[in-house]
C-alpha atoms as a PDB file:
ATOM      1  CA  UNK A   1      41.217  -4.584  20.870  1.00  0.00           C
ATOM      2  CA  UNK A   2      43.953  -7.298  20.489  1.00  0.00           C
ATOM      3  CA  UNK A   3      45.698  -5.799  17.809  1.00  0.00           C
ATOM      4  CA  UNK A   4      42.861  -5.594  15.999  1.00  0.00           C
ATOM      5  CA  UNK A   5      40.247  -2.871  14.797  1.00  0.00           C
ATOM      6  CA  UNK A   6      36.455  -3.484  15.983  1.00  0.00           C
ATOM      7  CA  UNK A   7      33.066  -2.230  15.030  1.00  0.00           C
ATOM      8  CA  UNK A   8      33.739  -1.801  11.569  1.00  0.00           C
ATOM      9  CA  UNK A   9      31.626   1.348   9.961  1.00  0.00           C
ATOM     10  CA  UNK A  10      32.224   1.262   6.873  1.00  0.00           C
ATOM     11  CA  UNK A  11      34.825   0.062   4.117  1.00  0.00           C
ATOM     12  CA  UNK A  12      35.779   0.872   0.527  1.00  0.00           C
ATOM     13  CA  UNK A  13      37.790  -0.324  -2.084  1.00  0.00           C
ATOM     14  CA  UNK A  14      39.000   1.219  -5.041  1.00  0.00           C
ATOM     15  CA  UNK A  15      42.547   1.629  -7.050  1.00  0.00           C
ATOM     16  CA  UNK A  16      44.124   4.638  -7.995  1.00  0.00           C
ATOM     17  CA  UNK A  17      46.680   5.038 -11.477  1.00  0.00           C
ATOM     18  CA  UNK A  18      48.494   7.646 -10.239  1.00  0.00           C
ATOM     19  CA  UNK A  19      51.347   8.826  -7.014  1.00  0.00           C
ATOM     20  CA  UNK A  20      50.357  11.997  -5.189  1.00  0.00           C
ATOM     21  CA  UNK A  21      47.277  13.403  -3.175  1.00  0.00           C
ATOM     22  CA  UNK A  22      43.960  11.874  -3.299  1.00  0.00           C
ATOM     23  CA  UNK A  23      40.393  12.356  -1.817  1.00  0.00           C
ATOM     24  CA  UNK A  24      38.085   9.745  -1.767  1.00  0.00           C
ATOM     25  CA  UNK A  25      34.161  10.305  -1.329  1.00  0.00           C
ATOM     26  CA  UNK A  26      32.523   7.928   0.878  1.00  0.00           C
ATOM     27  CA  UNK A  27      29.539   6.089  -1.336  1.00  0.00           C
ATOM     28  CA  UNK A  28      27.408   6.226   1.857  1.00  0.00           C
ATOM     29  CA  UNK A  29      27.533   8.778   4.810  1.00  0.00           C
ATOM     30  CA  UNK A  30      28.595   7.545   8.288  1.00  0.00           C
ATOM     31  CA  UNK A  31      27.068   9.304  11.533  1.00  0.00           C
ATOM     32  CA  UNK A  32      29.622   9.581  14.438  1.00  0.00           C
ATOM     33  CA  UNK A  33      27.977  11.161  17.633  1.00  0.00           C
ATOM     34  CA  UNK A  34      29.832  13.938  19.044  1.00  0.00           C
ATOM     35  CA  UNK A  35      33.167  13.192  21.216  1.00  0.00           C
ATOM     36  CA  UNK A  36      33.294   9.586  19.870  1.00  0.00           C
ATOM     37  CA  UNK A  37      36.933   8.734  18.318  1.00  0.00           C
ATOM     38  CA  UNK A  38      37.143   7.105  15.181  1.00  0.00           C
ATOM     39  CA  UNK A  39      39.808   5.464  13.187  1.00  0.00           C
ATOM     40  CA  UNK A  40      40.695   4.839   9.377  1.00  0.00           C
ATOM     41  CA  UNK A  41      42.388   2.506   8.354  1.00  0.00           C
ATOM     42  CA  UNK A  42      44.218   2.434   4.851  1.00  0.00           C
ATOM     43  CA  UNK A  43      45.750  -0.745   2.828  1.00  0.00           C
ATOM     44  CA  UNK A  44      47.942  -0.646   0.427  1.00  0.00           C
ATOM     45  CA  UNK A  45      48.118  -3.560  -1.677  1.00  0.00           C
ATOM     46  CA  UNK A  46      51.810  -2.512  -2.518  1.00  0.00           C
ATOM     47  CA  UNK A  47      52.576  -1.948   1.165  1.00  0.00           C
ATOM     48  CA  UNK A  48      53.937   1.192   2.453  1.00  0.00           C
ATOM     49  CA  UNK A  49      52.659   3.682   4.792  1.00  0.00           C
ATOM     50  CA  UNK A  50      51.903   7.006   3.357  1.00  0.00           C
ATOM     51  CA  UNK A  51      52.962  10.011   6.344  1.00  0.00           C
ATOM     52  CA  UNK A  52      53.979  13.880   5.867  1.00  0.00           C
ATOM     53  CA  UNK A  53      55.467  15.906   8.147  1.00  0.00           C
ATOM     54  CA  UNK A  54      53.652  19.290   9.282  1.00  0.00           C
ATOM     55  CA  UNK A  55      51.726  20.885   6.653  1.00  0.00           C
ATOM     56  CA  UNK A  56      48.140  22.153   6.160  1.00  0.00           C
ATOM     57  CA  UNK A  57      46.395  20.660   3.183  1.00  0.00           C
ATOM     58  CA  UNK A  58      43.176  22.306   1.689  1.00  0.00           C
ATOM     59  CA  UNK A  59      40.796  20.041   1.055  1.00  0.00           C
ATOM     60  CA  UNK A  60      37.345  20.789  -1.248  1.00  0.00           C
ATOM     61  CA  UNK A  61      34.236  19.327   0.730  1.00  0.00           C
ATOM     62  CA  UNK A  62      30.455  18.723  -1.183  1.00  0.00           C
ATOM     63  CA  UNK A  63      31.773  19.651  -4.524  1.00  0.00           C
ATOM     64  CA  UNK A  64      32.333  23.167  -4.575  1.00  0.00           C
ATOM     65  CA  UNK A  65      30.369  24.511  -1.608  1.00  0.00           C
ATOM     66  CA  UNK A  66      32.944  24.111   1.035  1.00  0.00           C
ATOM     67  CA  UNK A  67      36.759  24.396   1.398  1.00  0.00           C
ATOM     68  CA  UNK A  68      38.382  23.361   4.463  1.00  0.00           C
ATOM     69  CA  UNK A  69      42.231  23.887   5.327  1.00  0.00           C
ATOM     70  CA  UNK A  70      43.319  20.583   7.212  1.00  0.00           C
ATOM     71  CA  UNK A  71      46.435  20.800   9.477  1.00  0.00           C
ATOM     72  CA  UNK A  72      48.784  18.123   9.168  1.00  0.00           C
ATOM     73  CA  UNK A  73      50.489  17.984  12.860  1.00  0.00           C
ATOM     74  CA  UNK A  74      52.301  15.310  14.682  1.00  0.00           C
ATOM     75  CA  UNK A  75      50.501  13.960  18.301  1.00  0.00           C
ATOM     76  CA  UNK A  76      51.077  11.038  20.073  1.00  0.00           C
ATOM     77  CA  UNK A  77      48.307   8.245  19.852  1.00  0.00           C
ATOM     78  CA  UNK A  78      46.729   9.480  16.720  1.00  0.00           C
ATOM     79  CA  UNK A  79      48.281   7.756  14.152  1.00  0.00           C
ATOM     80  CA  UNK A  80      49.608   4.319  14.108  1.00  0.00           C
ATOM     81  CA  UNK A  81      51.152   1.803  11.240  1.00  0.00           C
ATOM     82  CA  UNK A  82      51.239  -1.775  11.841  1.00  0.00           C
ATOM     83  CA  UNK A  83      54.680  -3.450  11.830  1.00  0.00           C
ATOM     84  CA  UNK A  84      53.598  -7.463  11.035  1.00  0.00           C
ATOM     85  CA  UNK A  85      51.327  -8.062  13.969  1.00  0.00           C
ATOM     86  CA  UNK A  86      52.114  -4.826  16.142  1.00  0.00           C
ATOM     87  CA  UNK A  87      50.405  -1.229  15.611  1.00  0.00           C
ATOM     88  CA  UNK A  88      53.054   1.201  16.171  1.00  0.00           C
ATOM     89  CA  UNK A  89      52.505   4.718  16.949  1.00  0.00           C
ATOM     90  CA  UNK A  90      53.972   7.452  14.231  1.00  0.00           C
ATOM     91  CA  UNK A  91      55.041  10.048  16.464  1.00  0.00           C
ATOM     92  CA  UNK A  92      57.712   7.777  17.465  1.00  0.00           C
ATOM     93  CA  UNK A  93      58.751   6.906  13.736  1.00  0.00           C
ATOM     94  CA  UNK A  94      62.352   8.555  12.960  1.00  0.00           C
ATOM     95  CA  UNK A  95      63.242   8.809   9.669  1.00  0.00           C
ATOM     96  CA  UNK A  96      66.671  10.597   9.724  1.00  0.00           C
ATOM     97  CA  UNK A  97      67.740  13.360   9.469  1.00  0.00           C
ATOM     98  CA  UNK A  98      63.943  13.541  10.344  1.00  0.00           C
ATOM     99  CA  UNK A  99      63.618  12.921  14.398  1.00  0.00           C
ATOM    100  CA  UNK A 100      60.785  11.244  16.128  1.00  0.00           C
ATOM    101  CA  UNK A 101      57.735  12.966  17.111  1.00  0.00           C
ATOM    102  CA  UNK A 102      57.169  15.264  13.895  1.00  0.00           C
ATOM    103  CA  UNK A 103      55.283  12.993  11.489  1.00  0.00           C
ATOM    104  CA  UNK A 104      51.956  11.438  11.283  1.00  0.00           C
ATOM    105  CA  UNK A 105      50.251   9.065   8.433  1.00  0.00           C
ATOM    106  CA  UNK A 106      48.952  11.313   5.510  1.00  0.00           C
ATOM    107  CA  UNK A 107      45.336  10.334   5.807  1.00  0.00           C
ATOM    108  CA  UNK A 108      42.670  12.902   6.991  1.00  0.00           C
ATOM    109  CA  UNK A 109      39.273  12.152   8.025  1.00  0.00           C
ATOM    110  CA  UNK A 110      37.041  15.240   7.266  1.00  0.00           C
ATOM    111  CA  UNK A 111      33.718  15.669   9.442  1.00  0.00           C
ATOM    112  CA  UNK A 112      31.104  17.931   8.689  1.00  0.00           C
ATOM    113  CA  UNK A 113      28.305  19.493  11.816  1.00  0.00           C
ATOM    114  CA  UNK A 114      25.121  18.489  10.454  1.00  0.00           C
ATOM    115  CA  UNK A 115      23.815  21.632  12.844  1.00  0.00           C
ATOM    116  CA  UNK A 116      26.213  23.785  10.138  1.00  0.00           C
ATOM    117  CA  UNK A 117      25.172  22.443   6.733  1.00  0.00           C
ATOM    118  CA  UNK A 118      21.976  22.967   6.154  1.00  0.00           C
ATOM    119  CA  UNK A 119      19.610  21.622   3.501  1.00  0.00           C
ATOM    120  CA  UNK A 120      20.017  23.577   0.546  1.00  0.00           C
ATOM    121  CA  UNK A 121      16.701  24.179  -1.198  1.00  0.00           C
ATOM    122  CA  UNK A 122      17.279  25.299  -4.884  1.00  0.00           C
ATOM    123  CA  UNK A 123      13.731  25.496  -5.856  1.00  0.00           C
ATOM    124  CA  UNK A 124       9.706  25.747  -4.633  1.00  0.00           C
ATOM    125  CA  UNK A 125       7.297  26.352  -6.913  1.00  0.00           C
ATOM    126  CA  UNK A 126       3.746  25.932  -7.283  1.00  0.00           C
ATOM    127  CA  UNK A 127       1.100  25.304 -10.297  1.00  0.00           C
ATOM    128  CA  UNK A 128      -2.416  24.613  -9.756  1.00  0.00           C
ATOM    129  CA  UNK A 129      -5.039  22.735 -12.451  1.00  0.00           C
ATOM    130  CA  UNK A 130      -8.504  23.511 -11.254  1.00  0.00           C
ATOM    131  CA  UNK A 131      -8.572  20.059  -8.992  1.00  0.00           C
ATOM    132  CA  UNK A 132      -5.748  20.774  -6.897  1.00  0.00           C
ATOM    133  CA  UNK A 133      -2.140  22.344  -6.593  1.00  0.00           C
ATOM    134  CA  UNK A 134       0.952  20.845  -7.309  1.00  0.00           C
ATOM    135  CA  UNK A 135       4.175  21.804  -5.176  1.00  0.00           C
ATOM    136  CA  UNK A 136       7.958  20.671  -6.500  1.00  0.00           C
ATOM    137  CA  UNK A 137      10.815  21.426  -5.212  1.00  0.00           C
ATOM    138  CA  UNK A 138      14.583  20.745  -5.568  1.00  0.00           C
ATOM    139  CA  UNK A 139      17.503  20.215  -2.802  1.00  0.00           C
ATOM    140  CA  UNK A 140      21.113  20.565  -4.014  1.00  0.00           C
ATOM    141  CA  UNK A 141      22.417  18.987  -0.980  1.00  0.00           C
ATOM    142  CA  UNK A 142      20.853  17.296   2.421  1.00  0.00           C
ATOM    143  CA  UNK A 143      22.644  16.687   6.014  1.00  0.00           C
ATOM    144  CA  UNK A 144      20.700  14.968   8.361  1.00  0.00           C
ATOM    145  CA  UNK A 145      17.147  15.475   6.536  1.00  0.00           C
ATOM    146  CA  UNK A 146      14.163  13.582   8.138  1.00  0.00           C
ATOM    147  CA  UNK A 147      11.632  15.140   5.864  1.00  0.00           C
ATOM    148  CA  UNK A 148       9.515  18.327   5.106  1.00  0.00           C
ATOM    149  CA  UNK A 149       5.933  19.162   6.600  1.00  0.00           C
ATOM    150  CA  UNK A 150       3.916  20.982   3.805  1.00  0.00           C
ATOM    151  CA  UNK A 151       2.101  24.002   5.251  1.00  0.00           C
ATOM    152  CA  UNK A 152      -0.604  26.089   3.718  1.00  0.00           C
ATOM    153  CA  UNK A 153      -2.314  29.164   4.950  1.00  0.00           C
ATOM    154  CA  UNK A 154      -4.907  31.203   3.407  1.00  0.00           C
ATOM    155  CA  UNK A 155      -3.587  34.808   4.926  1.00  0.00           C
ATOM    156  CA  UNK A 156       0.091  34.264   5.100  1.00  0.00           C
ATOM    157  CA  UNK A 157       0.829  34.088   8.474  1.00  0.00           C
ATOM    158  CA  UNK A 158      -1.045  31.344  10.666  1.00  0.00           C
ATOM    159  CA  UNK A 159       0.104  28.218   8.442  1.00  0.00           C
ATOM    160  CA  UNK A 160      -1.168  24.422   9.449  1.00  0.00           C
ATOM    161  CA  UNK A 161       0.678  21.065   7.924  1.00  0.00           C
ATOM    162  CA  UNK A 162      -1.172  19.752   5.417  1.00  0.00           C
ATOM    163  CA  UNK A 163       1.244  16.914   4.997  1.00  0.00           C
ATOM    164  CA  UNK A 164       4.372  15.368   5.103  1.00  0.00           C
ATOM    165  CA  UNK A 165       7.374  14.105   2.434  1.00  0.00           C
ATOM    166  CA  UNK A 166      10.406  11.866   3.764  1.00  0.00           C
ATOM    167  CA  UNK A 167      13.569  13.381   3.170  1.00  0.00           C
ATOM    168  CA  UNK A 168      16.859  11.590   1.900  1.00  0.00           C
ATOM    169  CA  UNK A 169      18.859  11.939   4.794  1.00  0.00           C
ATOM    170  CA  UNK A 170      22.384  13.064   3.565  1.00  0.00           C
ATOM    171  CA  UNK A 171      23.441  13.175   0.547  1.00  0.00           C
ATOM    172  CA  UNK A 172      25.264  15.256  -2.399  1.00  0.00           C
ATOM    173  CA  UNK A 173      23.215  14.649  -5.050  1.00  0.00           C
ATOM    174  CA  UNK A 174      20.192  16.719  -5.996  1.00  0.00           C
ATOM    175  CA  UNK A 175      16.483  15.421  -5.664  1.00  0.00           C
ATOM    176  CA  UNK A 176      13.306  16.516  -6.417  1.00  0.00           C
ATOM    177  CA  UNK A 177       9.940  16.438  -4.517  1.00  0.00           C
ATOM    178  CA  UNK A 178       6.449  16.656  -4.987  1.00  0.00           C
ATOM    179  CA  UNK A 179       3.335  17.097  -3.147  1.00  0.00           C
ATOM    180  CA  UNK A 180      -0.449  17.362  -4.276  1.00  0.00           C
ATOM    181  CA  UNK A 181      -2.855  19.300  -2.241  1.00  0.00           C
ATOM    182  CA  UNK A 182      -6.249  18.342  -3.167  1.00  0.00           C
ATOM    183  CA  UNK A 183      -8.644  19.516  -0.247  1.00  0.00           C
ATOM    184  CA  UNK A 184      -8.788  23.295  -1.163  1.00  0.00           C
ATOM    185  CA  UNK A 185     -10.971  26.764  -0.919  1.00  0.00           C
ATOM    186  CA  UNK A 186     -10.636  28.817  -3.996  1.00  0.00           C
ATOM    187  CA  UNK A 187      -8.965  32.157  -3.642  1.00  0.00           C
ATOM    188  CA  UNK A 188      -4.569  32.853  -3.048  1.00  0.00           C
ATOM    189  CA  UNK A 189      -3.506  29.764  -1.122  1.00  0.00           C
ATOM    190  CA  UNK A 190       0.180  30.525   0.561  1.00  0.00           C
ATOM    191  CA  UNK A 191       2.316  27.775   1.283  1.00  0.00           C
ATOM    192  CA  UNK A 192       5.893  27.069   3.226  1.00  0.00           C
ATOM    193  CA  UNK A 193       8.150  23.961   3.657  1.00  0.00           C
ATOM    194  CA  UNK A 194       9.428  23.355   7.248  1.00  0.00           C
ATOM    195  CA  UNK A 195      12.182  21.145   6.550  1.00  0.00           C
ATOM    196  CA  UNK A 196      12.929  18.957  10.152  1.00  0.00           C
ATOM    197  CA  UNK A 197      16.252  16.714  10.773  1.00  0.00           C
ATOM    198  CA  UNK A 198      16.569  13.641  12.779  1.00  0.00           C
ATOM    199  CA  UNK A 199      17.667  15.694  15.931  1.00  0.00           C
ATOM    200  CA  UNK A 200      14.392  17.826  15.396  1.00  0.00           C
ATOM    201  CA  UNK A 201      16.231  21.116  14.436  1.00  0.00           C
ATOM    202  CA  UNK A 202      13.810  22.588  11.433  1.00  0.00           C
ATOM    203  CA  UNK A 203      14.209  25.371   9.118  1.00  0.00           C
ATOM    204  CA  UNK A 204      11.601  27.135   6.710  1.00  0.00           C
ATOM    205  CA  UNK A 205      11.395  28.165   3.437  1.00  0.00           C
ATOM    206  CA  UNK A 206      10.189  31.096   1.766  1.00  0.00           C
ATOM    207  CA  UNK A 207       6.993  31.326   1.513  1.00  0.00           C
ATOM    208  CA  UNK A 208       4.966  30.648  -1.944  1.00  0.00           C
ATOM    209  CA  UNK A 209       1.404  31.656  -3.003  1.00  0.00           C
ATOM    210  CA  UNK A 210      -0.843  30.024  -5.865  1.00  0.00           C
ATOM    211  CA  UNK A 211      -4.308  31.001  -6.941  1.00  0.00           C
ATOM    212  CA  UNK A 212      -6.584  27.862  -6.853  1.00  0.00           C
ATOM    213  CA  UNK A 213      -9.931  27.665  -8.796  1.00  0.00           C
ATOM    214  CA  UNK A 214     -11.840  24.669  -8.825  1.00  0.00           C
ATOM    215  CA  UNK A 215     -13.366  23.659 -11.863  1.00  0.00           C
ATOM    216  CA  UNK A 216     -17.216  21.329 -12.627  1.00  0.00           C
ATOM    217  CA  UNK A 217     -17.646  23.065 -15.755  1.00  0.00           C
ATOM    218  CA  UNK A 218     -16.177  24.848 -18.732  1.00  0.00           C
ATOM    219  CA  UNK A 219     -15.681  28.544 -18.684  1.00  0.00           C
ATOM    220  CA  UNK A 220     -13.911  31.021 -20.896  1.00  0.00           C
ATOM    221  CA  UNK A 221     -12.969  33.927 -18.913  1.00  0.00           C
ATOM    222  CA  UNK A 222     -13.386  37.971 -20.413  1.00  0.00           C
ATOM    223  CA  UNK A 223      -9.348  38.597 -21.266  1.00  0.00           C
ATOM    224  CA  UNK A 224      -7.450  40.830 -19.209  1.00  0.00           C
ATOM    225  CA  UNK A 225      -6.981  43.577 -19.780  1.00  0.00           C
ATOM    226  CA  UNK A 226      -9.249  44.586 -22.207  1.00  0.00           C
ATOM    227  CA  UNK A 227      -9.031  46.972 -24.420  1.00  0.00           C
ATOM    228  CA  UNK A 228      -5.156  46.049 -24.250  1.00  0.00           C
ATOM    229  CA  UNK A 229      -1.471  46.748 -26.528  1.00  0.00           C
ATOM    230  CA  UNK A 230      -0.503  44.772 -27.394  1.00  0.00           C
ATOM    231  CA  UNK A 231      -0.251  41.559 -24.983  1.00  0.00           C
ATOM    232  CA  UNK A 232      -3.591  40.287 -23.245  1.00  0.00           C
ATOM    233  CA  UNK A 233      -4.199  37.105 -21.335  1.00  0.00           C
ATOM    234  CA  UNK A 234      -7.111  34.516 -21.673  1.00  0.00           C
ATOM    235  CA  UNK A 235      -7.988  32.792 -19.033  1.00  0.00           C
ATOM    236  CA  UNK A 236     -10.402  29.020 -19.150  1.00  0.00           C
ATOM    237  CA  UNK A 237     -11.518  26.190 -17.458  1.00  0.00           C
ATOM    238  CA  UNK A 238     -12.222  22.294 -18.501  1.00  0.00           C
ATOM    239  CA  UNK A 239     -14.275  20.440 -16.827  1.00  0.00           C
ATOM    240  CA  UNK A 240     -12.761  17.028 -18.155  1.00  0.00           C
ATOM    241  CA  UNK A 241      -9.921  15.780 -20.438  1.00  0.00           C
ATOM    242  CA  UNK A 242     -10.730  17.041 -24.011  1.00  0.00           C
ATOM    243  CA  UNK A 243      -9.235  18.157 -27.190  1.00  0.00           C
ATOM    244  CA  UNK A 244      -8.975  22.067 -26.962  1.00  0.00           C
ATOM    245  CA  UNK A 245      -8.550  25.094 -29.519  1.00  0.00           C
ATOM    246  CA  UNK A 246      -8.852  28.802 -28.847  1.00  0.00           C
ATOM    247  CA  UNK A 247      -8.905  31.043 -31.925  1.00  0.00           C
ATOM    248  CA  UNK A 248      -8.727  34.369 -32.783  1.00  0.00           C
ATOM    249  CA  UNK A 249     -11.365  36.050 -35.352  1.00  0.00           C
ATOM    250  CA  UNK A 250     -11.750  39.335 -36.967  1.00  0.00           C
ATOM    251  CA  UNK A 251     -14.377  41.337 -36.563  1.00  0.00           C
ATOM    252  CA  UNK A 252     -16.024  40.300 -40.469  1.00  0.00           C
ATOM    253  CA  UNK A 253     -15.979  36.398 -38.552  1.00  0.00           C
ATOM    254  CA  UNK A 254     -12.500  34.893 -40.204  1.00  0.00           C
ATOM    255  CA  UNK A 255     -10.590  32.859 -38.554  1.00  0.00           C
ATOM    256  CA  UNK A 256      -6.896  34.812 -38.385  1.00  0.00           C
ATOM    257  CA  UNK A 257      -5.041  32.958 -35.712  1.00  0.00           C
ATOM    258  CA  UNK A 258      -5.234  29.653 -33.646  1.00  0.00           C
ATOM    259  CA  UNK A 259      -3.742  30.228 -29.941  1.00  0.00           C
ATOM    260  CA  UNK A 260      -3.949  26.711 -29.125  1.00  0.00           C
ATOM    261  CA  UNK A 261      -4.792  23.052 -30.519  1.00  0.00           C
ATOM    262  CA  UNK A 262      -4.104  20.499 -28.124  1.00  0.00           C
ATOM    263  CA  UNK A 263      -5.730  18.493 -25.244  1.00  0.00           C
ATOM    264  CA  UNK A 264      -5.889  19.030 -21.886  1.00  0.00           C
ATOM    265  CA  UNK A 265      -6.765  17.710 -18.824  1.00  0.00           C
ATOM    266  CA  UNK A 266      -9.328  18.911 -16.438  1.00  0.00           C
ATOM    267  CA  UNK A 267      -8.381  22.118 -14.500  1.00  0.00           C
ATOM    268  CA  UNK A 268      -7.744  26.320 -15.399  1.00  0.00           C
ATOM    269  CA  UNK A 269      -5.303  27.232 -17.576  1.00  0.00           C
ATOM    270  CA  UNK A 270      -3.830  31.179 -19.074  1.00  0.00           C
ATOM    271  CA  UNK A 271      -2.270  31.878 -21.877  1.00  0.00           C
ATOM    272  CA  UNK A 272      -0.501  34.508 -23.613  1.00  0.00           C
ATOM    273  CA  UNK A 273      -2.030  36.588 -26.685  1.00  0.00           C
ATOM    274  CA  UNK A 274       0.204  39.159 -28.121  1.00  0.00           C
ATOM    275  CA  UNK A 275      -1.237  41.362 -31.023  1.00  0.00           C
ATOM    276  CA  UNK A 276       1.433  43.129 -32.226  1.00  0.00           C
ATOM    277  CA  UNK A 277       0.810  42.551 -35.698  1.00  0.00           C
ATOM    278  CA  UNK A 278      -2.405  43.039 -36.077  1.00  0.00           C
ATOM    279  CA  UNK A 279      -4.199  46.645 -36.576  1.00  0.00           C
ATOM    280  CA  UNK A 280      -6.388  47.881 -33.507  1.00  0.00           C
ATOM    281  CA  UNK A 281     -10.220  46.751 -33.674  1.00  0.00           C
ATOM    282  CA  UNK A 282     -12.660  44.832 -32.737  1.00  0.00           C
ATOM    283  CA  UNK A 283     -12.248  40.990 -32.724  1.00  0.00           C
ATOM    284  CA  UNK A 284     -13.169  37.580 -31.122  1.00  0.00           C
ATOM    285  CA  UNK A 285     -11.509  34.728 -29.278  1.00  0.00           C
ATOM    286  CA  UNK A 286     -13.470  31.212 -29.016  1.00  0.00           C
ATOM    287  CA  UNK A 287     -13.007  28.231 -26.973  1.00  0.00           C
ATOM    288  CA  UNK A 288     -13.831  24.825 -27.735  1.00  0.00           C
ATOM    289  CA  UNK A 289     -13.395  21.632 -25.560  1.00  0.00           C
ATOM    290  CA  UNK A 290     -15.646  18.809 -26.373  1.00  0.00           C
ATOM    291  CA  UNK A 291     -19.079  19.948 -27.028  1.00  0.00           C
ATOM    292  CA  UNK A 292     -18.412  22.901 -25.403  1.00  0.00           C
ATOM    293  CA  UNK A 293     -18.092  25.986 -27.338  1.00  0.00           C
ATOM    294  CA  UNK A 294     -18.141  29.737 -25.989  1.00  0.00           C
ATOM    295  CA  UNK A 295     -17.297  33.656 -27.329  1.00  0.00           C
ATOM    296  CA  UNK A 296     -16.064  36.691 -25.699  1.00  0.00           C
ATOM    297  CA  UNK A 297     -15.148  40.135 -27.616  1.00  0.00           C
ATOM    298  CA  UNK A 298     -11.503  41.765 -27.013  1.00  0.00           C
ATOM    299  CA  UNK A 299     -10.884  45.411 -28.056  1.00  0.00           C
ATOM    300  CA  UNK A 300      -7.495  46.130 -29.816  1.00  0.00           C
ATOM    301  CA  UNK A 301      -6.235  49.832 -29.267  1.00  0.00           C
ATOM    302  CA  UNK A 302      -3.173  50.795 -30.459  1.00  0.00           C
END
């Protein structure tokens, strides 16, 4: 309007070394609404107008999850270069023996369909402690992301939203999320993200299940399986943050092995026991957290 560029968007400075090709990555993304022309406009402190004739230039979009081809073709009122106070169009720039009407300025505004590129979930996983369960998950890349309803179900079909987590809109970077669900039944709890954008397009995720116990005491569970070879796993609850050990003793009452020795906050944990170098028998595992201090028998066949 008046010579002049209005509604300004967005603008960037930076400097580069080097002569030849260049991207350059927006720091923030700009939303255009469908059908809307836009313009860019490029400075050179040195002056100069950068302009090809027809080519087609691939260009890598979102680091290396999409390639684009971009032809480079000459149109009238698409690209113009300002002469002192007058924008001129480049289709009518001649530069012999090049004629008018076959160049354009070398600068290439790339667009992406938010409809096209998705949110791309690189992780959902789920761990519980005995007072509730604990969802993270991971996004490699977001387009338009308003957020993610959490949904739980206790079959694995009729799901409800059990809450909500704001998105990052778009962006190229990765981020992680996490949600506690606290208000739970014990028993397999399955759970989905329905991911939603601003247009209120929404897309699920696979679906996840967790086993949730809840925990107001201590317990040491009978190992599983048992008898076992040679891996079995031991299963126990703590009512409250304490200093834990679980050890393993022979069936004459020594002390061979100590699984754990750490503390722990209140919830149900598993571990691991693998006897494979110890001789089949008889023998013990104990738990103790606190005061607390319990005794179950494992059987060792081989």
């Amino acid at each position: 309007q008046g010579g002049e560029l209005q509604n300004e968007l967005h603008s960037q400075t930076g400097f580069e070394q080097y002569k030849g090709f260049h991207t350059v990555e927006l720091s923030e993304l700009i939303y255009i609404e469908e059908g809307n022309d836009f313009y860019v406009y490029l400075f050179l402190s040195d002056g100069g107008h950068p302009f090809d004739r027809t080519s087609e230039v691939p260009v890598l979009l979102v680091q290396d999850s999409y390639l684009t081809i971009v032809n480079s073709v000459s149109n009238p009122n698409e690209s113009f270069y300002k002469d002192g106070g007058q924008w001129i169009d480049m289709y009518n720039y001649a530069d012999p023996p090049w004629p008018a009407q076959c160049a354009n300025l070398c600068i290439k505004a790339l667009t992406l369909d938010a409809s096209n590129v998705p949110v791309e979930l690189i992780s959902f996983t789920a761990t519980s402690n005995g007072t509730e369960v604990i969802l993270n998950w991971s996004t490699a890349t977001e387009v338009n992301n308003y957020g993610f309803e959490i949904q739980r179900s206790s079959e694995g079909n009729d799901f409800f939203t059990v809450g909500f987590v704001s998105g990052n809109g778009s962006t190229t970077e990765q981020h992680n999320y996490i949600y506690k669900d606290n208000n739970l039944n014990n028993g397999i709890n399955y759970y989905r993200l329905k991911q939603l954008d601003y247009s209120g397009i929404y897309e699920y995720s696979d679906i996840i299940e967790i086993e949730y116990r809840a925990f107001k005491t201590y317990l040491l569970d009978q190992n599983y399986p048992n008898p076992f070879n040679p891996a079995t796993t031991i299963g126990y609850g703590i009512k409250e943050k304490s200093d834990v050990t679980i050890t393993i003793i022979n069936a004459v009452g020594e002390q061979i092995i100590v699984l754990l020795n750490e503390e722990k906050e209140a919830g149900y944990y598993q571990l691991n026991f693998d006897a494979s170098d110890l001789p089949s028998g008889i023998y013990f595992y104990q738990l103790k957290a606190g005061v607390y201090s319990a005794v179950k028998k494992m059987i060792l066949v081989k």
